[in-house]
Protein backbone atom coordinates (compact mmCIF):
# COMPACT_ATOMS: atom_id res chain seq x y z
CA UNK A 1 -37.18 -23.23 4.01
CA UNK A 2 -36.00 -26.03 1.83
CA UNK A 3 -37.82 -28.93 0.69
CA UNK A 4 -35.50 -31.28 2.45
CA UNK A 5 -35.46 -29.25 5.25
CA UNK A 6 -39.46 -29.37 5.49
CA UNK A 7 -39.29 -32.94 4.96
CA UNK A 8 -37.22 -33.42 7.73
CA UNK A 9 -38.98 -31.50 10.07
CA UNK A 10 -42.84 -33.29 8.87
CA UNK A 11 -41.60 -36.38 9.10
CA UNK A 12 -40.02 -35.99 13.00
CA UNK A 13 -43.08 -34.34 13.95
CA UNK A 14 -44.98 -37.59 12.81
CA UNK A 15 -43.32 -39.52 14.87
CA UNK A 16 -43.80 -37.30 17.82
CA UNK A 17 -40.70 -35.70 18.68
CA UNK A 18 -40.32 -33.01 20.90
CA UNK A 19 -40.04 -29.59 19.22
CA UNK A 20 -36.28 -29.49 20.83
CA UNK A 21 -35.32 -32.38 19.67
CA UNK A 22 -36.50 -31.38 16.00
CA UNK A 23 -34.57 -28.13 16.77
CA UNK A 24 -31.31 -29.88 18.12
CA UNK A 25 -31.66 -32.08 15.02
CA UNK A 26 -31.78 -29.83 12.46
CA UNK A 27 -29.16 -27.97 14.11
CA UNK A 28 -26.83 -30.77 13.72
CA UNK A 29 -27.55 -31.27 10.35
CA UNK A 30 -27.29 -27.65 9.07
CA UNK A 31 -23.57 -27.70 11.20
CA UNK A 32 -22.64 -30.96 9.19
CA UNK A 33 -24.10 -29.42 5.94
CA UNK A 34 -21.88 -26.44 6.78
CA UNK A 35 -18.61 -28.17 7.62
CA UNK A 36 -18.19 -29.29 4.35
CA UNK A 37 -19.80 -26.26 2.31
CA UNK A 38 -22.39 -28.79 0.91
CA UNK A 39 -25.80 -29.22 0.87
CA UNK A 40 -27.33 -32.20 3.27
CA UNK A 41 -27.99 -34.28 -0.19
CA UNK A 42 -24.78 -33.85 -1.42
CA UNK A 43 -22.84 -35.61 1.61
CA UNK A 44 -22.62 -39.57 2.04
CA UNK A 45 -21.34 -41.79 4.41
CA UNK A 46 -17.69 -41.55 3.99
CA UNK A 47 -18.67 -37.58 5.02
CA UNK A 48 -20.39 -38.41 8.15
CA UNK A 49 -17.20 -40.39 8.98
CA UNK A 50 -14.96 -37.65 8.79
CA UNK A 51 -17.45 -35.39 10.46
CA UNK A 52 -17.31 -37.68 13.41
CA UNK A 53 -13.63 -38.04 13.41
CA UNK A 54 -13.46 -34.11 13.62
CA UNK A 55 -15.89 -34.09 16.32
CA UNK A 56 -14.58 -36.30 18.29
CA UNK A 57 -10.98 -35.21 17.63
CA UNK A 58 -10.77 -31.87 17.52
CA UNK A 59 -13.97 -30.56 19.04
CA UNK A 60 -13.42 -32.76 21.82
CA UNK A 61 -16.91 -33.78 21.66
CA UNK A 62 -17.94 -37.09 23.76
CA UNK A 63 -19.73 -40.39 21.48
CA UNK A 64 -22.37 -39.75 24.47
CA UNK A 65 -23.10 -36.19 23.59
């Protein structure tokens, strides 16, 4: 597991999530990371823009979902 990663996951559990919500979220995070064949760190705002717009757009995802 990477440091990040752990960090992530510590500092969700502090603030009491629900173990599926820590899964779901790391989930989406390693699927963003993916997308763009980058590490989490590596990816900025102008990334999670077009993430979104490909979500939305082609994935036919929902802002809801």
């Amino acid at each position: 597991m990477t440091r990040l990663r752990q960090l992530m996951i510590e500092e969700l559990q502090r603030r009491n999530f629900a173990e599926t919500t820590i899964r779901s979220y790391v989930h989406g995070v390693e699927h963003f990371s993916q997308y763009f064949h980058r590490r989490p760190d590596q990816l900025g705002p102008e990334h999670i823009r077009q993430y979104q717009a490909t979500l939305f757009s082609k994935l036919k995802y929902s802002p809801t979902r």
